[in-house]
PDB file of N, CA and C in Angstrom:
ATOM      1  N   UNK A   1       0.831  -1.183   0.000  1.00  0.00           N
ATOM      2  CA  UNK A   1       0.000   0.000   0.000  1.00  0.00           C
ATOM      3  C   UNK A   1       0.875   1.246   0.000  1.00  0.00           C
ATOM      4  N   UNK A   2       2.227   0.958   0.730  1.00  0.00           N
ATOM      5  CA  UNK A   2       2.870   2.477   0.968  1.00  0.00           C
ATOM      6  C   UNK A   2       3.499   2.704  -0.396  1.00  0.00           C
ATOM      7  N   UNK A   3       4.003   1.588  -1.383  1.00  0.00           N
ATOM      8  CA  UNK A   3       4.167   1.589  -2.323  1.00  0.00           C
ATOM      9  C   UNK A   3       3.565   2.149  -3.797  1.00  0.00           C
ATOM     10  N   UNK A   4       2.101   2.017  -3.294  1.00  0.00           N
ATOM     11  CA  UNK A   4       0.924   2.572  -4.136  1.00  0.00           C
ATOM     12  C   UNK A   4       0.746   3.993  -3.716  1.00  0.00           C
ATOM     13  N   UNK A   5       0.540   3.999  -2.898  1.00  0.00           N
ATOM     14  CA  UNK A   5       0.674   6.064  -2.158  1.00  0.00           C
ATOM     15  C   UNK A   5       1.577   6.549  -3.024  1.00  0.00           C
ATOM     16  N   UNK A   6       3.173   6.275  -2.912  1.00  0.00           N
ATOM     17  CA  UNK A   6       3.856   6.994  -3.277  1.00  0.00           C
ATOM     18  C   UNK A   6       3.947   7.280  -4.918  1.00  0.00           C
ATOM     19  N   UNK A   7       3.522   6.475  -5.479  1.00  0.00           N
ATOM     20  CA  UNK A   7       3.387   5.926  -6.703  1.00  0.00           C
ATOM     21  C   UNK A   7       2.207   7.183  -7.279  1.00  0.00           C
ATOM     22  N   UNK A   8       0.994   6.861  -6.800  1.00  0.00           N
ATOM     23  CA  UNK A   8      -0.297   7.635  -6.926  1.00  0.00           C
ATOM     24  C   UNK A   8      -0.938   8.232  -5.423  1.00  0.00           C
ATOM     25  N   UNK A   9      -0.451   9.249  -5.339  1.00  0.00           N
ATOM     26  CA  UNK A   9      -0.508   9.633  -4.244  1.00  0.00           C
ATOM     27  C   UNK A   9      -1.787  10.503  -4.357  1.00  0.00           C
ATOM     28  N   UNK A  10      -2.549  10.689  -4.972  1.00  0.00           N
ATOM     29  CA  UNK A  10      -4.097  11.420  -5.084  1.00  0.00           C
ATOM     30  C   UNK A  10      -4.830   9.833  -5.347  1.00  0.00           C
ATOM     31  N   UNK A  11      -4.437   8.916  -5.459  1.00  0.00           N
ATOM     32  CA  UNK A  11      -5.607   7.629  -5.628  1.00  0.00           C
ATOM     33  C   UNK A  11      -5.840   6.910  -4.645  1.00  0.00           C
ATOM     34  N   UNK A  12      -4.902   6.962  -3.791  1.00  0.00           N
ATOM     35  CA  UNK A  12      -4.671   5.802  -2.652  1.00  0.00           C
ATOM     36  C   UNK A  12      -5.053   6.357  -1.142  1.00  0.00           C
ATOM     37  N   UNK A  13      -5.900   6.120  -0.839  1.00  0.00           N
ATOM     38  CA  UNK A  13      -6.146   6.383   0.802  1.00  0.00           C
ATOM     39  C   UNK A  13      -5.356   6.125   1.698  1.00  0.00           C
ATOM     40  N   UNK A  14      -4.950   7.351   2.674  1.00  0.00           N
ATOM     41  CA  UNK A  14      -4.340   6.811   4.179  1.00  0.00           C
ATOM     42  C   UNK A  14      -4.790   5.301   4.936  1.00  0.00           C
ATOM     43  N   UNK A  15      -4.116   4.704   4.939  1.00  0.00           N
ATOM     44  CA  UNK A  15      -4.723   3.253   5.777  1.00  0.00           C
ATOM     45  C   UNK A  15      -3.682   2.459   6.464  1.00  0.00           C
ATOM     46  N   UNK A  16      -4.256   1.391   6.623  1.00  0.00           N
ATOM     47  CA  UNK A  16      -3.285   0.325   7.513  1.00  0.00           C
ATOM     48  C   UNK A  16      -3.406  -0.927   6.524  1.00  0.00           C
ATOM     49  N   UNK A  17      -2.277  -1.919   6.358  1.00  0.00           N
ATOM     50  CA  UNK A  17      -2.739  -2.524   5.796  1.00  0.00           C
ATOM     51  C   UNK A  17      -2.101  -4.009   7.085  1.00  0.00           C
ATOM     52  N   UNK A  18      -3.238  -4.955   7.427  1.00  0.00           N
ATOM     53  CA  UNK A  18      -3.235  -6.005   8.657  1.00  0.00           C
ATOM     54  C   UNK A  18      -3.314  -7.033   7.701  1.00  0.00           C
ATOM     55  N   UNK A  19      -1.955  -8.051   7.421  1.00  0.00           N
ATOM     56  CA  UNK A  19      -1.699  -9.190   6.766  1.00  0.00           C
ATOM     57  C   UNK A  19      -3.045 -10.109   6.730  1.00  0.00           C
ATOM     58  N   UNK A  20      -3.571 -10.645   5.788  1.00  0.00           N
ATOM     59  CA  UNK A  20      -4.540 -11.989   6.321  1.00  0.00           C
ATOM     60  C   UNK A  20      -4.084 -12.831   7.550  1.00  0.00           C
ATOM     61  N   UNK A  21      -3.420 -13.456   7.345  1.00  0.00           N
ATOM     62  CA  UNK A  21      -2.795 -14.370   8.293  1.00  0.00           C
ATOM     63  C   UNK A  21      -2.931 -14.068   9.987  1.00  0.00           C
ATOM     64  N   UNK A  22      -2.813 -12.854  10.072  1.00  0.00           N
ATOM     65  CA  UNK A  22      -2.749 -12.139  10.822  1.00  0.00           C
ATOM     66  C   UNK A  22      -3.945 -11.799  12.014  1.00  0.00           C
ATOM     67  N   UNK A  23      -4.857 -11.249  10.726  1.00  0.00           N
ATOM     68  CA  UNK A  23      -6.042 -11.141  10.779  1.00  0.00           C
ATOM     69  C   UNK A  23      -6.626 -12.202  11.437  1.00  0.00           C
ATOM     70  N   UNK A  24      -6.520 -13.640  10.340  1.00  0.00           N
ATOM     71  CA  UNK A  24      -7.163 -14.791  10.801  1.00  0.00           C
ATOM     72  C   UNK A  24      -6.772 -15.694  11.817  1.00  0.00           C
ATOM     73  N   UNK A  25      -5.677 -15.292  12.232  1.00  0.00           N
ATOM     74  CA  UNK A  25      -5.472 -15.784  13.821  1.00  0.00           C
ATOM     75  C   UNK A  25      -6.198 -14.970  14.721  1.00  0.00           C
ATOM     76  N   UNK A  26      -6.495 -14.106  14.795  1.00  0.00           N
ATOM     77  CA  UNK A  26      -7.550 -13.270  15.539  1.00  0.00           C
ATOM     78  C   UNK A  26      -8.811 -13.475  15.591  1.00  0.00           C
ATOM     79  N   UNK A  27      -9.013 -13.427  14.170  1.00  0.00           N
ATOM     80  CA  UNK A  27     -10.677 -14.081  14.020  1.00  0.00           C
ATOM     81  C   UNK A  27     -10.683 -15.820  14.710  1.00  0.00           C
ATOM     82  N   UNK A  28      -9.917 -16.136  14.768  1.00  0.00           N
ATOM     83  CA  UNK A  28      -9.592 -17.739  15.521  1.00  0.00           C
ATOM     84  C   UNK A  28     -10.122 -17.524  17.106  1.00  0.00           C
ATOM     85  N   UNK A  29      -9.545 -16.650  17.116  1.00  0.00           N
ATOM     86  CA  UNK A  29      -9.682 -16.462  19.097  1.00  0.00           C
ATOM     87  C   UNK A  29     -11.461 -16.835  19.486  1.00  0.00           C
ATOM     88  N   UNK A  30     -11.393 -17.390  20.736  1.00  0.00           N
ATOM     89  CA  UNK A  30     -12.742 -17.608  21.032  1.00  0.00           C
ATOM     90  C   UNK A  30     -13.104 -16.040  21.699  1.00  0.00           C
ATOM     91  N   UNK A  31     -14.611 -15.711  21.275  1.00  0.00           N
ATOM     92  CA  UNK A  31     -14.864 -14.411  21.993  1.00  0.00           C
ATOM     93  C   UNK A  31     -15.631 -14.771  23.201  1.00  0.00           C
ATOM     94  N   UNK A  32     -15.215 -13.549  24.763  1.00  0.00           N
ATOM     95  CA  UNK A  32     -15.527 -13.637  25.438  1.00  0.00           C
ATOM     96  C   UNK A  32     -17.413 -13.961  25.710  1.00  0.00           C
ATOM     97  N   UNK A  33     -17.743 -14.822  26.416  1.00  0.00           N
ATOM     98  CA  UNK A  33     -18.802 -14.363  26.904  1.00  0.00           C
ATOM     99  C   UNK A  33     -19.596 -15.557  25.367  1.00  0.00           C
ATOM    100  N   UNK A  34     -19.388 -15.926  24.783  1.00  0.00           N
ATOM    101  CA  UNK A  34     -19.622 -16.268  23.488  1.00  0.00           C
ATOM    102  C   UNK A  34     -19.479 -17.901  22.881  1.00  0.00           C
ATOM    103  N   UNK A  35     -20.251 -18.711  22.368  1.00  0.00           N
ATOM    104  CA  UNK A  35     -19.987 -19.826  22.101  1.00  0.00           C
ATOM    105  C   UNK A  35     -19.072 -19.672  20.569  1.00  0.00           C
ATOM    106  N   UNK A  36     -17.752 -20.124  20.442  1.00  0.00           N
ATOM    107  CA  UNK A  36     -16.919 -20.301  19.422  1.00  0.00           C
ATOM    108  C   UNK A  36     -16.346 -18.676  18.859  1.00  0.00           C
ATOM    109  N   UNK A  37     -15.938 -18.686  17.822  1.00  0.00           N
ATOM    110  CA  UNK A  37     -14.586 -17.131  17.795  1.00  0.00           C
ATOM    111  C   UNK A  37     -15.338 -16.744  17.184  1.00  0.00           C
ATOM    112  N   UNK A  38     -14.972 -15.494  17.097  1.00  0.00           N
ATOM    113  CA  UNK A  38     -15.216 -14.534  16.240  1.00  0.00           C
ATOM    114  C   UNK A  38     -15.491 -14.142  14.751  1.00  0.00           C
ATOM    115  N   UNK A  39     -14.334 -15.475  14.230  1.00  0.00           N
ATOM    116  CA  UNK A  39     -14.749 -15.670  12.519  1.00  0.00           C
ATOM    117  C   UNK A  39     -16.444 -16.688  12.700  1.00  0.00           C
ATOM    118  N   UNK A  40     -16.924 -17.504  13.557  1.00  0.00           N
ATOM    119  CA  UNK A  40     -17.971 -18.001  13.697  1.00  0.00           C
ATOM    120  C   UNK A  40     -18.931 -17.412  13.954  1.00  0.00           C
ATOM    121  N   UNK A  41     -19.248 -16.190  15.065  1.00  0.00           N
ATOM    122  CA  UNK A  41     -20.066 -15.046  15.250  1.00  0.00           C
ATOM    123  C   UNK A  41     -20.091 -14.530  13.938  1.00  0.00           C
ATOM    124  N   UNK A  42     -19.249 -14.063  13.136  1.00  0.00           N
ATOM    125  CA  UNK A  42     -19.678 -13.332  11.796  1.00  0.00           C
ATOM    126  C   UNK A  42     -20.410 -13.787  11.426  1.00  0.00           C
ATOM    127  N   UNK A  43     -19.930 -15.291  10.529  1.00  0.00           N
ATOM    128  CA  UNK A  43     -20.299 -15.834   9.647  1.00  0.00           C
ATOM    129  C   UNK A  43     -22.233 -16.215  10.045  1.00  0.00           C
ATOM    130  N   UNK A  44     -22.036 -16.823  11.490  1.00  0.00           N
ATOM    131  CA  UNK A  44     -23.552 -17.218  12.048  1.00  0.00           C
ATOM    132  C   UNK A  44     -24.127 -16.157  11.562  1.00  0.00           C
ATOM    133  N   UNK A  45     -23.918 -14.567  12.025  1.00  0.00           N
ATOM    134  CA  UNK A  45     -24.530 -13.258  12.143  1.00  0.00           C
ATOM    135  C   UNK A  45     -24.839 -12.993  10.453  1.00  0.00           C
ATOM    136  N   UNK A  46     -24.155 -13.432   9.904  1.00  0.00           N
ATOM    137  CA  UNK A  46     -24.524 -12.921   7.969  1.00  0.00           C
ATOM    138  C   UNK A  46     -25.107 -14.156   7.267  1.00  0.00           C
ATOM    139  N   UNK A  47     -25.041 -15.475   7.802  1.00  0.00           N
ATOM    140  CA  UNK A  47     -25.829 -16.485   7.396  1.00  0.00           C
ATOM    141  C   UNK A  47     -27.404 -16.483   8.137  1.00  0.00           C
ATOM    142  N   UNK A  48     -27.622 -15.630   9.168  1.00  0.00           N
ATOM    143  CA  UNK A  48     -29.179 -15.518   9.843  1.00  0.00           C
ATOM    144  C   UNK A  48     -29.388 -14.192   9.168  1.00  0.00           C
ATOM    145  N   UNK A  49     -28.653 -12.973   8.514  1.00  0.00           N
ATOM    146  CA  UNK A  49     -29.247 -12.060   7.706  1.00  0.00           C
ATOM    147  C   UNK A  49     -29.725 -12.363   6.537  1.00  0.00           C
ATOM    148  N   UNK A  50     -29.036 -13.303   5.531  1.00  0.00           N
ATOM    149  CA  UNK A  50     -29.684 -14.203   4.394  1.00  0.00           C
ATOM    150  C   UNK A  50     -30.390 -14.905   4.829  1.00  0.00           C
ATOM    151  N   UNK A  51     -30.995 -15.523   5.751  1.00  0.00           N
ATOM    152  CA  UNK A  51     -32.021 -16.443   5.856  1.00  0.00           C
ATOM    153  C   UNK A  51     -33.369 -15.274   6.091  1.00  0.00           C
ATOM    154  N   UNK A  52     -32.966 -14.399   7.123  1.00  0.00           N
ATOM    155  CA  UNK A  52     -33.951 -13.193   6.812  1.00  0.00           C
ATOM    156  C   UNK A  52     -34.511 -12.661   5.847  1.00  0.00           C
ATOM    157  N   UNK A  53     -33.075 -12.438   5.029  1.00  0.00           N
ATOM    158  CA  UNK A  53     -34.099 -11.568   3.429  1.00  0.00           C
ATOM    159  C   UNK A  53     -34.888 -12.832   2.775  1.00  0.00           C
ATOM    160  N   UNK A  54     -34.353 -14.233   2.605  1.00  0.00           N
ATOM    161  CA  UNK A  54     -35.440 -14.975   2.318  1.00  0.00           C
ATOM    162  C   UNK A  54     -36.193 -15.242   2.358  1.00  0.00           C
ATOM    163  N   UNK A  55     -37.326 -14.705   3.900  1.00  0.00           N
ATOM    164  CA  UNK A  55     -38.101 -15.229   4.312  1.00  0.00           C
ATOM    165  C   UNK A  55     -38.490 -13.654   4.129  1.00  0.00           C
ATOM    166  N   UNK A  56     -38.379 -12.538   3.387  1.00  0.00           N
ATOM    167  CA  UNK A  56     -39.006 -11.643   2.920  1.00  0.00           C
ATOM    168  C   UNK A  56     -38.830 -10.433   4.360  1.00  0.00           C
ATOM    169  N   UNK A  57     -38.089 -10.710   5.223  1.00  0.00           N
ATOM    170  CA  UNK A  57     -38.243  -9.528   5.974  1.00  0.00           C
ATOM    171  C   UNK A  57     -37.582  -8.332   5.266  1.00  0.00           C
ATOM    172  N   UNK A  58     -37.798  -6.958   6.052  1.00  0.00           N
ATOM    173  CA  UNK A  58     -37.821  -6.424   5.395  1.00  0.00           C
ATOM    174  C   UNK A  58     -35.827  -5.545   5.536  1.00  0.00           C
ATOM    175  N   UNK A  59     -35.465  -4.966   4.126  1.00  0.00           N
ATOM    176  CA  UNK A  59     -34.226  -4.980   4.608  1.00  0.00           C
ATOM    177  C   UNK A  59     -33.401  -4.057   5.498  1.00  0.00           C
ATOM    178  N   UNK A  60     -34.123  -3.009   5.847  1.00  0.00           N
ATOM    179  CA  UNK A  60     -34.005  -2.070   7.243  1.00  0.00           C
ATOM    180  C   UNK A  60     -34.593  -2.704   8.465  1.00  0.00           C
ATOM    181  N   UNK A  61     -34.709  -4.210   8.583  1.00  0.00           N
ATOM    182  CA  UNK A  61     -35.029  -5.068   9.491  1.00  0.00           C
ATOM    183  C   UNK A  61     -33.777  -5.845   9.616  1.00  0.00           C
ATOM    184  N   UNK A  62     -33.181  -6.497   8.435  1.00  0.00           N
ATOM    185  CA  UNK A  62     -32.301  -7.335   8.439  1.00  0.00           C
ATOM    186  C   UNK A  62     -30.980  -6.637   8.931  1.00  0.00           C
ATOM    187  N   UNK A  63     -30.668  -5.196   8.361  1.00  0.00           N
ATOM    188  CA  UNK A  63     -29.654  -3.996   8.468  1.00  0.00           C
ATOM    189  C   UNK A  63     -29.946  -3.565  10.095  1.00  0.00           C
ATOM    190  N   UNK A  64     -30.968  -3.613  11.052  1.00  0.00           N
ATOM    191  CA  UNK A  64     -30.921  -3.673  12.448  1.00  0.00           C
ATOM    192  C   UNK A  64     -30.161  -4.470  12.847  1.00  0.00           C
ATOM    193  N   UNK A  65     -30.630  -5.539  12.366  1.00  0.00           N
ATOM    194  CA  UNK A  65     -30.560  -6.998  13.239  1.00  0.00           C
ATOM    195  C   UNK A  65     -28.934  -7.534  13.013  1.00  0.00           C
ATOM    196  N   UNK A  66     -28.138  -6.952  11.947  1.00  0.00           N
ATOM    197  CA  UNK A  66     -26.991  -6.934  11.546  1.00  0.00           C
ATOM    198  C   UNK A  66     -26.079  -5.858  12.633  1.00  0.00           C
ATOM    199  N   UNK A  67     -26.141  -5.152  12.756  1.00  0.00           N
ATOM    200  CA  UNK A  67     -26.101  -3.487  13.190  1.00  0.00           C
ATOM    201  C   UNK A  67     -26.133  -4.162  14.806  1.00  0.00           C
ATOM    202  N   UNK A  68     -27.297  -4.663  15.239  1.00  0.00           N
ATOM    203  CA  UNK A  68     -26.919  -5.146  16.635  1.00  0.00           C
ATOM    204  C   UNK A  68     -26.364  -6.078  17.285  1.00  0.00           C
ATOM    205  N   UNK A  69     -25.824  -7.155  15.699  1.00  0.00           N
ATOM    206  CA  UNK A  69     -24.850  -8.061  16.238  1.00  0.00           C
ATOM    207  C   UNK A  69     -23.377  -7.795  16.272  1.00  0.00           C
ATOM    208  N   UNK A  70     -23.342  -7.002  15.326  1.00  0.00           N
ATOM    209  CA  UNK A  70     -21.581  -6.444  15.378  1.00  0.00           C
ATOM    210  C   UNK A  70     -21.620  -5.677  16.551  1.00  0.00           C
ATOM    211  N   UNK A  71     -22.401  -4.643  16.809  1.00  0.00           N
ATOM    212  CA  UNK A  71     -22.635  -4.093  18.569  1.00  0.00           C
ATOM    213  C   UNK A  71     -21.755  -4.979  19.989  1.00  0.00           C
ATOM    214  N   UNK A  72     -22.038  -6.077  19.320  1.00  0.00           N
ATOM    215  CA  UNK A  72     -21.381  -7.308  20.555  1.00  0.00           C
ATOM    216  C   UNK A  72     -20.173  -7.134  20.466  1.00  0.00           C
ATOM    217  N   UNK A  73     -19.245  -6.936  19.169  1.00  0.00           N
ATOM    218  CA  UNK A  73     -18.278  -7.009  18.885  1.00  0.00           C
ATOM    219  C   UNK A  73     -17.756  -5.724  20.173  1.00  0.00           C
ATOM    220  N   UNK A  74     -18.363  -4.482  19.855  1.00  0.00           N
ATOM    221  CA  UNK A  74     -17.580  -3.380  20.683  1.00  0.00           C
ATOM    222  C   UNK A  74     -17.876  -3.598  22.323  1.00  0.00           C
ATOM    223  N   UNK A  75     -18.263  -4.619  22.335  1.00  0.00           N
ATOM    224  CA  UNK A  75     -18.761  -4.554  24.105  1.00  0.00           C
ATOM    225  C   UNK A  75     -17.679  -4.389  24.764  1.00  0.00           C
ATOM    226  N   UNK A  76     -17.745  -4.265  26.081  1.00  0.00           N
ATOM    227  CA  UNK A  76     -16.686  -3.932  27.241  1.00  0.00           C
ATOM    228  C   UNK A  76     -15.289  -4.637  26.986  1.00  0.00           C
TER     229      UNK A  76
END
């Protein structure tokens, strides 16, 4: 990325860039308070939002219900 800045420095956004690997040892960790890690909370949390829009709810229902599961994520 710092490579691309310097390169095109009006195209490329200020950022961080966090290796996969990296990443996915983290998402590994079990979360507190929580049955299984964190890559499992996602995935559960966006596989019960598709089962939602299927069953026709509505999608500022599904975008709550999304919205208050990542919420868990910032807890204490």
């Amino acid at each position: 990325m710092g490579q691309l800045k310097k390169m095109f420095p009006e195209m490329v956004v200020e950022g961080l860039v966090i290796p996969f690997g990296i990443f996915r040892d983290h998402m590994d960790q079990p979360m507190p308070d929580q049955q299984g890690s964190y890559w499992d909370f996602l995935n559960s949390t966006f596989k019960e939002a598709e089962t939602m829009r299927t069953q026709g709810i509505a999608e500022g229902e599904v975008e709550n219900y999304q919205l208050r599961q990542l919420e868990i994520l910032r807890g204490p």
